[in-house]
Protein backbone atom coordinates (compact mmCIF):
# COMPACT_ATOMS: atom_id res chain seq x y z
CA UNK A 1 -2.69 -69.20 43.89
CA UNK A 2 -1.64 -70.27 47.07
CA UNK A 3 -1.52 -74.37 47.72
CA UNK A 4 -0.77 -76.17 51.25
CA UNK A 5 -2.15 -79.36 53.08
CA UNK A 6 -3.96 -79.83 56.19
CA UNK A 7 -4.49 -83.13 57.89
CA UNK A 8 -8.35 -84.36 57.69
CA UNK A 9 -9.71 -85.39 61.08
CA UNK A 10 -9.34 -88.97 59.74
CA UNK A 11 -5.65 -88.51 59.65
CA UNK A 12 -5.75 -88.29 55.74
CA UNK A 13 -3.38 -85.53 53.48
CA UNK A 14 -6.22 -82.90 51.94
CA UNK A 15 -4.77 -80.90 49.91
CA UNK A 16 -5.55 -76.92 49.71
CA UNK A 17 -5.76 -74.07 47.08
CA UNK A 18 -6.42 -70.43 48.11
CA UNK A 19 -7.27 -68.36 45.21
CA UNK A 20 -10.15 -65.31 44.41
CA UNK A 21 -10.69 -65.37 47.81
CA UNK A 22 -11.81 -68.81 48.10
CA UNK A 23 -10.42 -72.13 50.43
CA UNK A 24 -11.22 -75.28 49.44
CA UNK A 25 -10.01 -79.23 48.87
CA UNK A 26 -8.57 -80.21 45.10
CA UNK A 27 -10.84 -83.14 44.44
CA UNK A 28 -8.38 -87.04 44.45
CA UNK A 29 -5.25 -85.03 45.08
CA UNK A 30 -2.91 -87.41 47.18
CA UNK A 31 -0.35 -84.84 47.43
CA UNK A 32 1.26 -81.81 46.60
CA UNK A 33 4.17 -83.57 45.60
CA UNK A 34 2.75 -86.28 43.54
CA UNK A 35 0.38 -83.43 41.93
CA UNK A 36 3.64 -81.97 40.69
CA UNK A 37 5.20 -84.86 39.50
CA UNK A 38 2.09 -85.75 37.58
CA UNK A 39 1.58 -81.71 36.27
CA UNK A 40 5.83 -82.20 35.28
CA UNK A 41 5.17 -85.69 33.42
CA UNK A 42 1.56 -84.43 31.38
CA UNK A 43 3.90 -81.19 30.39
CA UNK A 44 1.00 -78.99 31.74
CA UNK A 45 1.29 -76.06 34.78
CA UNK A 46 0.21 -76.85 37.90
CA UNK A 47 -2.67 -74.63 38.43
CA UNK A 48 -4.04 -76.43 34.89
CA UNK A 49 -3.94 -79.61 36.35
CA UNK A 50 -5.79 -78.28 39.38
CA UNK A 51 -8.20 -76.93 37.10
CA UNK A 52 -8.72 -80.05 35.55
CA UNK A 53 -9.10 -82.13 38.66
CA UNK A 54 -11.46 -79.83 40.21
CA UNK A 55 -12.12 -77.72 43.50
CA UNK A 56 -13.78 -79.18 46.31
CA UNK A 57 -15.88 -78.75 49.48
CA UNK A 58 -14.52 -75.18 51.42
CA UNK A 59 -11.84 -75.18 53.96
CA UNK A 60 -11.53 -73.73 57.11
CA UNK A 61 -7.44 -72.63 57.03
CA UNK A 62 -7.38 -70.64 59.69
CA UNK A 63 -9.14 -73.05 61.79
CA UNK A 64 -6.93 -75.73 60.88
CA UNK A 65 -3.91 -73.40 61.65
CA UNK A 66 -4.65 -72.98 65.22
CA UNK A 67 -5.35 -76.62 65.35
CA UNK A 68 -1.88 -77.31 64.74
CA UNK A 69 -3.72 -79.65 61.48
CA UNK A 70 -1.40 -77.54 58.68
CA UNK A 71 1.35 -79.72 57.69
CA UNK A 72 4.41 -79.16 55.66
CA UNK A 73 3.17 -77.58 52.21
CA UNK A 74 4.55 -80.60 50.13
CA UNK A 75 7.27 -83.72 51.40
CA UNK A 76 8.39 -86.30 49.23
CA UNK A 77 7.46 -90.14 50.05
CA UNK A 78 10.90 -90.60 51.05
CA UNK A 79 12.98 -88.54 53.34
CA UNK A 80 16.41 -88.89 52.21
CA UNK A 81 14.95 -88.15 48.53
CA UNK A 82 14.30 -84.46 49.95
CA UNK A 83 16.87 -81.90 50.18
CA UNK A 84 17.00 -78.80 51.88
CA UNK A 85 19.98 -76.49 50.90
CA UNK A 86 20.30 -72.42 50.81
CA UNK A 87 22.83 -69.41 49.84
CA UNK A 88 24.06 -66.51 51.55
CA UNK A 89 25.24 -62.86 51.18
CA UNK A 90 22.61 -62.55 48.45
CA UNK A 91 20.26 -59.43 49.49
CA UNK A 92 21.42 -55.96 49.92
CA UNK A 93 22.59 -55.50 53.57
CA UNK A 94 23.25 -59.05 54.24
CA UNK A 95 27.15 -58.36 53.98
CA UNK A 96 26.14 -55.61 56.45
CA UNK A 97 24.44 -58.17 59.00
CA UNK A 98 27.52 -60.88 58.40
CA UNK A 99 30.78 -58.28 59.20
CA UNK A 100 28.52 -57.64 62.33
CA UNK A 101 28.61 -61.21 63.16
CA UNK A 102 32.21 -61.62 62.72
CA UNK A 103 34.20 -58.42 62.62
CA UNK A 104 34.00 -54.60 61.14
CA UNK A 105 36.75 -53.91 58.41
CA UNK A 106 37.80 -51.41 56.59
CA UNK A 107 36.66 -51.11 53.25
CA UNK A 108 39.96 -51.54 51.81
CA UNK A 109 39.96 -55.17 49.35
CA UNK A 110 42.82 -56.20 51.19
CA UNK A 111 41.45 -55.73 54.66
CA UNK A 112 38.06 -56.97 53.70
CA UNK A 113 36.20 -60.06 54.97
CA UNK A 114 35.81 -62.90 52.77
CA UNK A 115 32.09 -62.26 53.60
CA UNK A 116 31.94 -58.77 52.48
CA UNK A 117 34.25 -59.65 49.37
CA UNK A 118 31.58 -62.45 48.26
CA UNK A 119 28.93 -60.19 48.84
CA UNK A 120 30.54 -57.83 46.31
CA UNK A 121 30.69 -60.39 43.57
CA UNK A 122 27.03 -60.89 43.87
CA UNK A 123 27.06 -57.14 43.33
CA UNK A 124 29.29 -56.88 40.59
CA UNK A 125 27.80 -59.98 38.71
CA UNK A 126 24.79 -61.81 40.40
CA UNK A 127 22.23 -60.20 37.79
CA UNK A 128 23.44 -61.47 34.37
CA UNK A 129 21.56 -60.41 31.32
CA UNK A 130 18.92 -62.82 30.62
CA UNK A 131 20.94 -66.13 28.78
CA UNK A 132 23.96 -65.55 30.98
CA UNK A 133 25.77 -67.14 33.98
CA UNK A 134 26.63 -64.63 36.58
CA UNK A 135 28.75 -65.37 40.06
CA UNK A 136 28.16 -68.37 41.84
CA UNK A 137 26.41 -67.76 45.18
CA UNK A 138 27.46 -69.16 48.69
CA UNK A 139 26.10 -72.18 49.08
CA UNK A 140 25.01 -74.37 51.89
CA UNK A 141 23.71 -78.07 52.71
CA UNK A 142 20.87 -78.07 55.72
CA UNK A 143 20.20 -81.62 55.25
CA UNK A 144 17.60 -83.92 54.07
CA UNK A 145 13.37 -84.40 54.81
CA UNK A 146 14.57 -85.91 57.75
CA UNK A 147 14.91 -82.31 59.07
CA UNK A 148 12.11 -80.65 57.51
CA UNK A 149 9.71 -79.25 60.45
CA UNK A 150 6.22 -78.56 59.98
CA UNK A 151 4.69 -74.86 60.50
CA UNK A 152 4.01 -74.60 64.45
CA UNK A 153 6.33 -77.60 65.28
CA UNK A 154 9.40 -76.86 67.73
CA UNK A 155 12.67 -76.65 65.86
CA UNK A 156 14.93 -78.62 67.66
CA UNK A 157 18.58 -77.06 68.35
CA UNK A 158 20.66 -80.38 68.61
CA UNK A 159 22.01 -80.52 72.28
CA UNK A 160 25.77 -79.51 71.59
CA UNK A 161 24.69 -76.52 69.32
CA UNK A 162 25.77 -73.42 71.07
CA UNK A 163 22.58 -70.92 69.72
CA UNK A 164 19.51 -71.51 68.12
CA UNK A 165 18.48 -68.69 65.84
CA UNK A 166 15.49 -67.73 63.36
CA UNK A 167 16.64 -66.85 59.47
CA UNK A 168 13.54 -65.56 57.66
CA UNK A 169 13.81 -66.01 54.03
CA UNK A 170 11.92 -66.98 50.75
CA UNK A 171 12.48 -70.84 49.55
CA UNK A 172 11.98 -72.05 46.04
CA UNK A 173 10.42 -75.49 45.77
CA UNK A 174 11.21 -77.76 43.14
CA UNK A 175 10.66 -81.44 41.75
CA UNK A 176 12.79 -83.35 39.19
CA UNK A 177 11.21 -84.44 36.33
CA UNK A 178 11.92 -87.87 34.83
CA UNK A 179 13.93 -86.75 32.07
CA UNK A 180 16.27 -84.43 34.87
CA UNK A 181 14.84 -81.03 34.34
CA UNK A 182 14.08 -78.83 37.55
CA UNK A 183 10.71 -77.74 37.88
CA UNK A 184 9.68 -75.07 40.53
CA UNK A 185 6.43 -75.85 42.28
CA UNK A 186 6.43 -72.08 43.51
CA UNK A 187 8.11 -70.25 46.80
CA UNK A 188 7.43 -70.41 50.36
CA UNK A 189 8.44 -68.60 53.18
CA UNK A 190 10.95 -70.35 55.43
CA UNK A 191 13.13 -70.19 58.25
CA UNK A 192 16.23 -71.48 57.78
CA UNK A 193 17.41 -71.86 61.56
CA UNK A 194 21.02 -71.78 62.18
CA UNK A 195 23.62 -71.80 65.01
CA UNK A 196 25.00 -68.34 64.71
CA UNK A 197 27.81 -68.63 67.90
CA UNK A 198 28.95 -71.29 66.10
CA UNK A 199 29.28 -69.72 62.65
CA UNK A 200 30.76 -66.70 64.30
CA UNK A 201 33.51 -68.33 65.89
CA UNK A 202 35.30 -68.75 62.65
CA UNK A 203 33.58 -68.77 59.38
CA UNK A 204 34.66 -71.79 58.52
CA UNK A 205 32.24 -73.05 60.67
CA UNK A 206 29.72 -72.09 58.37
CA UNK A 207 28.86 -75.55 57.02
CA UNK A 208 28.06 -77.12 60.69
CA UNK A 209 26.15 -74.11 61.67
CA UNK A 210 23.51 -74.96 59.22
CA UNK A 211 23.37 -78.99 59.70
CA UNK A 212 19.84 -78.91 61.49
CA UNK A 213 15.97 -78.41 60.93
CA UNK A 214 14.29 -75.93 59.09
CA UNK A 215 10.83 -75.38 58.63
CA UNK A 216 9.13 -73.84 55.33
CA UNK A 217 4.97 -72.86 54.54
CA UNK A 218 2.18 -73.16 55.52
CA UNK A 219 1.90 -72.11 51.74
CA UNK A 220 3.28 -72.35 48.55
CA UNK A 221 3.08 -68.86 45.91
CA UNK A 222 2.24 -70.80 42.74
CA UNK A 223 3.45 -68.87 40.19
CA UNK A 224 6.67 -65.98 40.00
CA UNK A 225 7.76 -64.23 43.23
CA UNK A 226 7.61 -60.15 43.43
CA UNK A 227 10.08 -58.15 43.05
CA UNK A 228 9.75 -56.01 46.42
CA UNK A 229 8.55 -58.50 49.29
CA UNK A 230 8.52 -56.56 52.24
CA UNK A 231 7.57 -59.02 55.57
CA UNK A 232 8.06 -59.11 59.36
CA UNK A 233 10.44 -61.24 61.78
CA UNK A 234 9.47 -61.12 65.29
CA UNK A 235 10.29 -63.32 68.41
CA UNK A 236 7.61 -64.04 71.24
CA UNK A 237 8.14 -64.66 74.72
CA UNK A 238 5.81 -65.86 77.14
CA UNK A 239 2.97 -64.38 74.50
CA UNK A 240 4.42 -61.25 74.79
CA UNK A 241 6.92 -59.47 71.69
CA UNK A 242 10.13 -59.76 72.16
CA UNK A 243 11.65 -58.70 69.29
CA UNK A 244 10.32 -57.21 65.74
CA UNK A 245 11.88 -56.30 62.39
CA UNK A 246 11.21 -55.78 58.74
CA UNK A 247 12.40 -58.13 56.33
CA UNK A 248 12.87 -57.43 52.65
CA UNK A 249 13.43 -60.30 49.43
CA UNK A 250 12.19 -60.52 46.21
CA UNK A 251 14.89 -59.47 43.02
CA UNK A 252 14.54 -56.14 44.03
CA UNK A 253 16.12 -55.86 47.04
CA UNK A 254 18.59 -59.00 46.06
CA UNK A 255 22.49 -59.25 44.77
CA UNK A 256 21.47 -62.07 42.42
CA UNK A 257 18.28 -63.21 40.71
CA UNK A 258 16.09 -66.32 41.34
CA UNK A 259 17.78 -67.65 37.80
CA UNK A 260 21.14 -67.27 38.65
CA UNK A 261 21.01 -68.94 42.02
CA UNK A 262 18.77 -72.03 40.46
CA UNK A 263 21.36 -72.31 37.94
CA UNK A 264 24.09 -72.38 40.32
CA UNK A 265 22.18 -75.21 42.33
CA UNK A 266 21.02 -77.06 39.36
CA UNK A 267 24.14 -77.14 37.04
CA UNK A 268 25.25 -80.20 39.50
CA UNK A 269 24.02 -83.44 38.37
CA UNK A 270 23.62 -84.42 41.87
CA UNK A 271 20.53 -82.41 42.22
CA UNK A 272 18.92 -83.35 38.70
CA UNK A 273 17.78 -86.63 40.23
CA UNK A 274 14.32 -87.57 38.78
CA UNK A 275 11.73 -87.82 41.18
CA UNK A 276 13.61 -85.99 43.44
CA UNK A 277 11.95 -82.61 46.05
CA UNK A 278 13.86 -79.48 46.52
CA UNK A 279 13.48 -76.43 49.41
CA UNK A 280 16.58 -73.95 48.17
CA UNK A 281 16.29 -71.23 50.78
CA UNK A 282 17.42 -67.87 49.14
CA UNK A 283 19.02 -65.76 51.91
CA UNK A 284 18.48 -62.76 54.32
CA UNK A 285 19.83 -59.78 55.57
CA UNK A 286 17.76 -59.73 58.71
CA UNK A 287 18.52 -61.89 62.05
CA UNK A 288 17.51 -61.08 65.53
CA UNK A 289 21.25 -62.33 66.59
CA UNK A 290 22.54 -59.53 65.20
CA UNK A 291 20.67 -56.96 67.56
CA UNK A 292 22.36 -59.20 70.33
CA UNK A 293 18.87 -61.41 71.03
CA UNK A 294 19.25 -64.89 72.46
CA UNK A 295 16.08 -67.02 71.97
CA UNK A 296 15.54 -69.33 73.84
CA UNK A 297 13.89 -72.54 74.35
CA UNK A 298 9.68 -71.67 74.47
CA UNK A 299 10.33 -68.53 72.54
CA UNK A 300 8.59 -68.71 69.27
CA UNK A 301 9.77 -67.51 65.79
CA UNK A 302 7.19 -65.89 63.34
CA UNK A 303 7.82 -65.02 59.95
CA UNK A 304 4.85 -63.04 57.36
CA UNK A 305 4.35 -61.70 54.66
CA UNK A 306 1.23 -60.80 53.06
CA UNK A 307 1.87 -62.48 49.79
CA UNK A 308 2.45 -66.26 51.29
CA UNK A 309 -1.06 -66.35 53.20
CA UNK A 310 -0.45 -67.83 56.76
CA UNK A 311 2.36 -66.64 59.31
CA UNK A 312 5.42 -69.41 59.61
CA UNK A 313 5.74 -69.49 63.49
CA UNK A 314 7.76 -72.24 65.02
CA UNK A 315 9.01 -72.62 68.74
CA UNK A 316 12.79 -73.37 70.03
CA UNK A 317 13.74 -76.66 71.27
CA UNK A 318 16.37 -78.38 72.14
CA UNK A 319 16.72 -81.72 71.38
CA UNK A 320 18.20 -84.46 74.09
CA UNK A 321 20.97 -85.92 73.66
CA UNK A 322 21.75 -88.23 70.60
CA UNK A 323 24.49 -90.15 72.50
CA UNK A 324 26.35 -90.24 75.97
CA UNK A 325 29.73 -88.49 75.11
CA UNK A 326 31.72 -88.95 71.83
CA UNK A 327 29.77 -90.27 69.51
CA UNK A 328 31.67 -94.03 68.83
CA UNK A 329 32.11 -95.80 65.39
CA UNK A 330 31.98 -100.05 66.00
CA UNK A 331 34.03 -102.11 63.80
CA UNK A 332 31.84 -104.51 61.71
């Protein structure tokens, strides 16, 4: 099952389930959100709950699509209640993709990255045996719903950023339940945009090349991801391709599993917040920046893969200016 929301011509939230080859509305659903918090509270899955509400008139996705109607798959009623976080250096070859960032080693452990020596942790112990902890992942913050950018919207590069660049990957979305618990709504395909001059520069810099948007959908995957996703990452120009690669997720072509990295998210009380909405991005090994391609502002970003319904495209932007100069604290 694949769920997402459209805006109705009256400017109203309909929600949408794509499953047996059929479109249509779930009948009084607000919300994707609120449908999971009420699926988490009854104890019941999602899909059951769908069931039980009922399937509407058809919709016309697609159509909707190139109206620019699809909105973000689910948001929570208040931004700063929504957090969008991610790891790296979990998939095979993303260790690869870093070093070429940054700097080719030898493979000697004392003349190794600390990118390349993280990504062989995840090797050596990001698959526990089911029950067990493995390695904690790299871990990142991208910021609240405040920067969450709906499929076909411009992601804006903040005006001091020194590269704006597309990072196809699979998210996991979750609520918290009342009583604390995590519960995964499903996985969407996402692009977790990040500034990688900056991060390349030292990584250090890591952290501030990842403060700004993202956007994730059209669709949520209700239910467990595959093993062997196998999608494309291209760049557009002017209408015209720019730039085109494979990109692989799912377990089987991952350091760690789903488990491990939700664990290593989740074991912080901090994000056991009841009521709360998570979009934890899981990683790539596949950037255009690393075949030495600058987008730039107009270009668009498209991510696919068969298994999440509708293409994620999104164009660059940059945003203006947040303040003349240094940005200036007042004394109260």
């Amino acid at each position: 099952m694949l769920i997402s929301q459209i805006a109705a011509p009256d400017g109203k939230t309909v929600v949408v389930v794509r499953e047996d080859g059929q479109t249509r509305a779930v009948k009084g659903a607000v919300g994707v959100y609120e449908l999971a918090m009420e699926a988490a509270r009854a104890g019941k899955p999602l899909a059951a709950l769908i069931a039980e509400l009922g399937i509407g008139e058809k919709v016309d996705l697609e159509a909707a699509h190139a109206e620019g109607r699809v909105l973000l798959p689910v948001t929570h009623p208040d931004p700063a209640h929504m957090h969008l976080t991610g790891t790296g250096l979990t998939h095979l070859g993303s260790a690869a993709t870093r070093d070429a960032m940054h700097a080719a080693t030898a493979q000697k452990e004392e003349t190794l990255t600390d990118s390349m020596k993280m990504f062989r942790m995840g090797i050596e112990s990001g698959k526990p045996a089911d029950g067990e902890i493995g390695v904690q992942p790299e871990w990142f913050y991208k910021g609240n719903g405040t920067v969450a950018t709906a499929p076909g919207a411009p992601l804006l590069s903040p005006d001091f950023a020194l590269d704006g660049g597309e990072e196809p990957e699979i998210a996991g979305i979750y609520v918290i339940g009342d009583g604390g618990t995590p519960f995964r709504i499903g996985f969407a395909l996402s692009n977790e945009f990040s500034d990688h001059v900056t991060e390349r520069q030292n990584y250090l810099y890591l952290a501030h090349s990842k403060l700004r948007p993202a956007s994730f959908g059209p669709e949520i995957l209700v239910g467990e991801l595959p093993a062997d996703i196998r999608g494309a990452s291209r760049i557009r120009r002017a209408g015209k391709l720019l730039w085109e690669k494979l990109f692989l997720s799912g377990e089987g072509n991952m350091s760690h599993t789903i488990a491990n990295l939700e664990h290593h998210h989740f074991k912080y009380g901090l994000f056991r917040q009841p009521g709360d909405l998570h979009v934890h991005m899981f990683g790539t090994a596949t950037l255009s920046f690393a075949d030495k391609v600058r987008i730039e502002p107009g270009d668009v970003m498209e991510i696919e893969a068969s298994e999440f319904g509708l293409p994620l495209r999104n164009p660059l932007a940059i945003a203006a200016p947040s303040a003349p100069g240094a940005v200036r604290v007042r004394m109260l």
